[in-house]
N, C-alpha and C. Protein backbone atom coordinates (compact mmCIF):
# COMPACT_ATOMS: atom_id res chain seq x y z
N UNK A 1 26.88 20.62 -9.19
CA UNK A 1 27.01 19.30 -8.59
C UNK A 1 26.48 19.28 -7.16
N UNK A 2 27.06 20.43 -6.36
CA UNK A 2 26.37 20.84 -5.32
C UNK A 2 24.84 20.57 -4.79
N UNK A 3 24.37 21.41 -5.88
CA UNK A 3 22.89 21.38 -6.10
C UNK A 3 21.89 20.17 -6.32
N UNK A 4 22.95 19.82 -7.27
CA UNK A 4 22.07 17.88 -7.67
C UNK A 4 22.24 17.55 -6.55
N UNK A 5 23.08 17.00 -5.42
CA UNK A 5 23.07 16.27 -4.38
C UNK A 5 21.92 16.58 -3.47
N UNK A 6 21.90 18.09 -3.06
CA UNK A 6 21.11 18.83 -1.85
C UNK A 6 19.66 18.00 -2.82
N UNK A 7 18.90 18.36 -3.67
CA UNK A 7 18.29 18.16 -4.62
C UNK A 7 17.64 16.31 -4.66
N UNK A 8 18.63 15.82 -4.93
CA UNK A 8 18.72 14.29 -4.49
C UNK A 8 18.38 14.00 -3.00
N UNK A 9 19.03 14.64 -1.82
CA UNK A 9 18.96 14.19 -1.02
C UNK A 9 17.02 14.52 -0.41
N UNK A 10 17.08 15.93 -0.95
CA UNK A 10 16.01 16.47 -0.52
C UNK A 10 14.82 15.61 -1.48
N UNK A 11 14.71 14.79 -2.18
CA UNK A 11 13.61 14.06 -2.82
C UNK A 11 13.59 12.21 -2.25
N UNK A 12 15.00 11.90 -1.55
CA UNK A 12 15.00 10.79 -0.93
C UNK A 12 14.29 11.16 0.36
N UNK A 13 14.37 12.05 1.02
CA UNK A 13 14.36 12.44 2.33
C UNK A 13 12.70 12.50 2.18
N UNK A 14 11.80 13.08 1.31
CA UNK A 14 10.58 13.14 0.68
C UNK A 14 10.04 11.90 0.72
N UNK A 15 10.54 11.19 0.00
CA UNK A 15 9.79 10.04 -0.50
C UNK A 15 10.35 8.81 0.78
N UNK A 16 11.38 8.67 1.68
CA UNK A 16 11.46 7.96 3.06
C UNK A 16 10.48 8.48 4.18
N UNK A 17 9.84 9.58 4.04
CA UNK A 17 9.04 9.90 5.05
C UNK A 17 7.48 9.42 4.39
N UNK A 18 7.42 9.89 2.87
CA UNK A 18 6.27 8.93 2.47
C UNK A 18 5.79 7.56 2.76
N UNK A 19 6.93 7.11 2.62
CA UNK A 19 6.80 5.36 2.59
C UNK A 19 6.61 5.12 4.55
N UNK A 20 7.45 5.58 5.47
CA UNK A 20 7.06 5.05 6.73
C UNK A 20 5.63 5.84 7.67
N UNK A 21 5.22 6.85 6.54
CA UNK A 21 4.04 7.56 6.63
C UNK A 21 2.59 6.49 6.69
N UNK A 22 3.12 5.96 5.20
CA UNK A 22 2.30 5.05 4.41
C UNK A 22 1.63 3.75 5.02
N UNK A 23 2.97 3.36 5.98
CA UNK A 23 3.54 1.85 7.00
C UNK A 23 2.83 2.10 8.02
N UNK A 24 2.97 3.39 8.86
CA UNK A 24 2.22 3.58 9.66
C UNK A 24 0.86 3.47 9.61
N UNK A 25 0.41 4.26 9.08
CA UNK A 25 -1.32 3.83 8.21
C UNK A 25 -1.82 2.73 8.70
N UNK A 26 -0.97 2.06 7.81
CA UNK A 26 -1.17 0.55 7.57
C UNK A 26 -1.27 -0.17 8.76
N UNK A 27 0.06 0.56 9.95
CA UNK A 27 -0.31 -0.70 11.26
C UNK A 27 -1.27 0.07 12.11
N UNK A 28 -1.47 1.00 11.64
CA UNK A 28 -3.10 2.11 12.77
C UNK A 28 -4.40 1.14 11.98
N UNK A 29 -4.22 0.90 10.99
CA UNK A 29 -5.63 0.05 10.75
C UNK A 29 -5.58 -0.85 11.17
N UNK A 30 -4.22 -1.46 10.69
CA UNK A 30 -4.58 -2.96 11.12
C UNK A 30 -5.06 -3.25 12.97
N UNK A 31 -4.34 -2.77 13.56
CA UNK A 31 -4.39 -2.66 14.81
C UNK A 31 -5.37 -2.21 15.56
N UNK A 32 -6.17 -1.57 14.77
CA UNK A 32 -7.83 -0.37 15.68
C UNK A 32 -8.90 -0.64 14.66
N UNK A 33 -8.67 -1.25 13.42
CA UNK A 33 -9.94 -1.12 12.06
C UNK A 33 -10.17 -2.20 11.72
N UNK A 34 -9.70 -3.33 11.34
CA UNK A 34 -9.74 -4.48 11.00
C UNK A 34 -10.88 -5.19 11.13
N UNK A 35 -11.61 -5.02 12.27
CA UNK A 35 -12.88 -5.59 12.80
C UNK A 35 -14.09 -4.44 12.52
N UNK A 36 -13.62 -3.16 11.28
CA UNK A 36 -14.83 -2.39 11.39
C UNK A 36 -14.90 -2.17 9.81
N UNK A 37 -16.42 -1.62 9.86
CA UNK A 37 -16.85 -1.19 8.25
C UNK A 37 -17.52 -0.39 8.05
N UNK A 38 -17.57 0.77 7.72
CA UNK A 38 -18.41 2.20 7.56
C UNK A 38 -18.75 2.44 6.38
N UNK A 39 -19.71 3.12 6.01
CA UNK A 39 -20.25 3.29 5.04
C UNK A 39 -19.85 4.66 4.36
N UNK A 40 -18.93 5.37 3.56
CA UNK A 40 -18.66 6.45 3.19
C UNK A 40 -19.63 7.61 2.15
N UNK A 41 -20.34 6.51 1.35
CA UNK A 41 -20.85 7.94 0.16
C UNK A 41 -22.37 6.38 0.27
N UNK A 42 -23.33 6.39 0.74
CA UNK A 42 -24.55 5.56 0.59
C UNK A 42 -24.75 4.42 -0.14
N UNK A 43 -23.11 3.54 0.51
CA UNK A 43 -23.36 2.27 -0.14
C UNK A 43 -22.49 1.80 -1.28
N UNK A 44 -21.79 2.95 -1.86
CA UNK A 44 -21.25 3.02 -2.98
C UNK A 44 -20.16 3.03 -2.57
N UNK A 45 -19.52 3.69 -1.35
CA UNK A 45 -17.83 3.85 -1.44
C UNK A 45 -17.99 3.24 0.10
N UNK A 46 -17.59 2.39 0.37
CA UNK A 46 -17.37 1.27 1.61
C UNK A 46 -16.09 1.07 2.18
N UNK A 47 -15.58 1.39 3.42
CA UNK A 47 -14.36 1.67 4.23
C UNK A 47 -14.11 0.01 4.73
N UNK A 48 -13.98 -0.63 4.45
CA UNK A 48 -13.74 -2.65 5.14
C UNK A 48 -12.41 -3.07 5.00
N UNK A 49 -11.58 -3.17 5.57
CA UNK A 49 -10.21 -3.11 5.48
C UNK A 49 -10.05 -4.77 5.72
N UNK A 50 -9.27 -5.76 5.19
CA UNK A 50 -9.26 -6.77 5.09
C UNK A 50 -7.20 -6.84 4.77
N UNK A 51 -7.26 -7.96 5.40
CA UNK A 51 -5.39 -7.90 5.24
C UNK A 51 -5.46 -8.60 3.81
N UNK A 52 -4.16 -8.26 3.31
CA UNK A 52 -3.96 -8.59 1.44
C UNK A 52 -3.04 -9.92 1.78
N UNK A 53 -3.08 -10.97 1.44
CA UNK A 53 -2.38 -12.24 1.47
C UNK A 53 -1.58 -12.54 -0.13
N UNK A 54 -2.53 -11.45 -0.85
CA UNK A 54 -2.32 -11.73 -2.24
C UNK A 54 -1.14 -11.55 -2.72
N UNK A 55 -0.24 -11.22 -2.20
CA UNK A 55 1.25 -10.32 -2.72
C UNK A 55 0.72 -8.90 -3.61
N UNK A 56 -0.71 -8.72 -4.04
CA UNK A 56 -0.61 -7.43 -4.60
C UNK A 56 -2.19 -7.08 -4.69
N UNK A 57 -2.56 -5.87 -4.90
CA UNK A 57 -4.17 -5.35 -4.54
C UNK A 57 -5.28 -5.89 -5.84
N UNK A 58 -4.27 -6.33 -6.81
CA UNK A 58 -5.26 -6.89 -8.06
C UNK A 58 -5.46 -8.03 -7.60
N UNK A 59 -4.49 -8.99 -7.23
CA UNK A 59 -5.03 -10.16 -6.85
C UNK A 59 -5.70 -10.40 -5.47
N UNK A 60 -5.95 -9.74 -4.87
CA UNK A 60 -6.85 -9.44 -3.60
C UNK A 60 -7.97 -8.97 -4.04
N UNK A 61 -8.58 -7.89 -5.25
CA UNK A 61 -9.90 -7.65 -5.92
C UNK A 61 -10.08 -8.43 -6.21
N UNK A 62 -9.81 -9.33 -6.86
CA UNK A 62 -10.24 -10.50 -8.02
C UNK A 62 -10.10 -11.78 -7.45
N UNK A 63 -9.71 -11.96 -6.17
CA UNK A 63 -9.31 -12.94 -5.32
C UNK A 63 -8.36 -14.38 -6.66
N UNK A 64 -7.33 -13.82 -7.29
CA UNK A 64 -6.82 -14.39 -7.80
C UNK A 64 -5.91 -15.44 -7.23
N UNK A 65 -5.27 -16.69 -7.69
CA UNK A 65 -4.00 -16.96 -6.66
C UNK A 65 -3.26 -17.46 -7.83
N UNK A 66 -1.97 -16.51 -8.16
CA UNK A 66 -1.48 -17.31 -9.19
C UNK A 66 -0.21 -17.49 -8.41
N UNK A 67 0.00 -17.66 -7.26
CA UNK A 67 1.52 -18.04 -6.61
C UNK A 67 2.78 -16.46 -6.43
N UNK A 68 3.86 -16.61 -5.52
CA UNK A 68 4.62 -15.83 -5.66
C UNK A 68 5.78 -15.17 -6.54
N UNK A 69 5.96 -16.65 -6.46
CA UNK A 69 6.98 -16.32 -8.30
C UNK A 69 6.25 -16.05 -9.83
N UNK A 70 4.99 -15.90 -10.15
CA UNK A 70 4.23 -15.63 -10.90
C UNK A 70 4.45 -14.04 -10.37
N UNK A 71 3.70 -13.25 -9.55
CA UNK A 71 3.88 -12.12 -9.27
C UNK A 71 5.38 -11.53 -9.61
N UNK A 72 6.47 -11.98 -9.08
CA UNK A 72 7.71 -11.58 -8.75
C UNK A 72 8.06 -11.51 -10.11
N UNK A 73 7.69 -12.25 -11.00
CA UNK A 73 8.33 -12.27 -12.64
C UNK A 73 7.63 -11.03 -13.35
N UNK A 74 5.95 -10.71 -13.22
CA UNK A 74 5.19 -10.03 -13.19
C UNK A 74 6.20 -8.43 -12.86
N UNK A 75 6.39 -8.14 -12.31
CA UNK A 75 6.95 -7.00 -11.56
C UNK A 75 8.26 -6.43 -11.95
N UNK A 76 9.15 -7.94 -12.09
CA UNK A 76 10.30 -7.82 -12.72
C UNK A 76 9.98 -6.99 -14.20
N UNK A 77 9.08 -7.56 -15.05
CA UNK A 77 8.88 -6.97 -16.01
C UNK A 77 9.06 -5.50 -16.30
């Protein structure tokens, strides 16, 4: 029982440093990249960082808009 906890704690403790890892990222681009675009592999793999309004990255590719509660039911699933 011991073990499960240390175990538990040690995979929350993992995955909370992932996620504000992740956040961070996110406000170093937004904040220094936003206004830039580099070219990675000749055209083919393109660095352009654009903010997501979409609630999710499919509907930001596809510039979809099917609303928030469409998504939220989506997810629930």
């Amino acid at each position: 029982m011991i073990v499960l906890n240390k175990t538990r704690i040690r995979l929350m403790s993992i995955l909370s440093f992932m996620v504000l890892l992740d956040q961070a990222i996110k406000l170093y681009i937004y904040h220094n990249h936003m206004d830039k675009s580099l070219d990675l592999i000749f055209n083919f793999i393109r660095f352009e960082p654009k903010f997501n309004r979409n609630y999710s990255w499919l509907n930001n590719l596809f510039d979809w808009q099917p609303g928030l509660h469409t998504v939220e039911r989506l997810i629930y699933l």
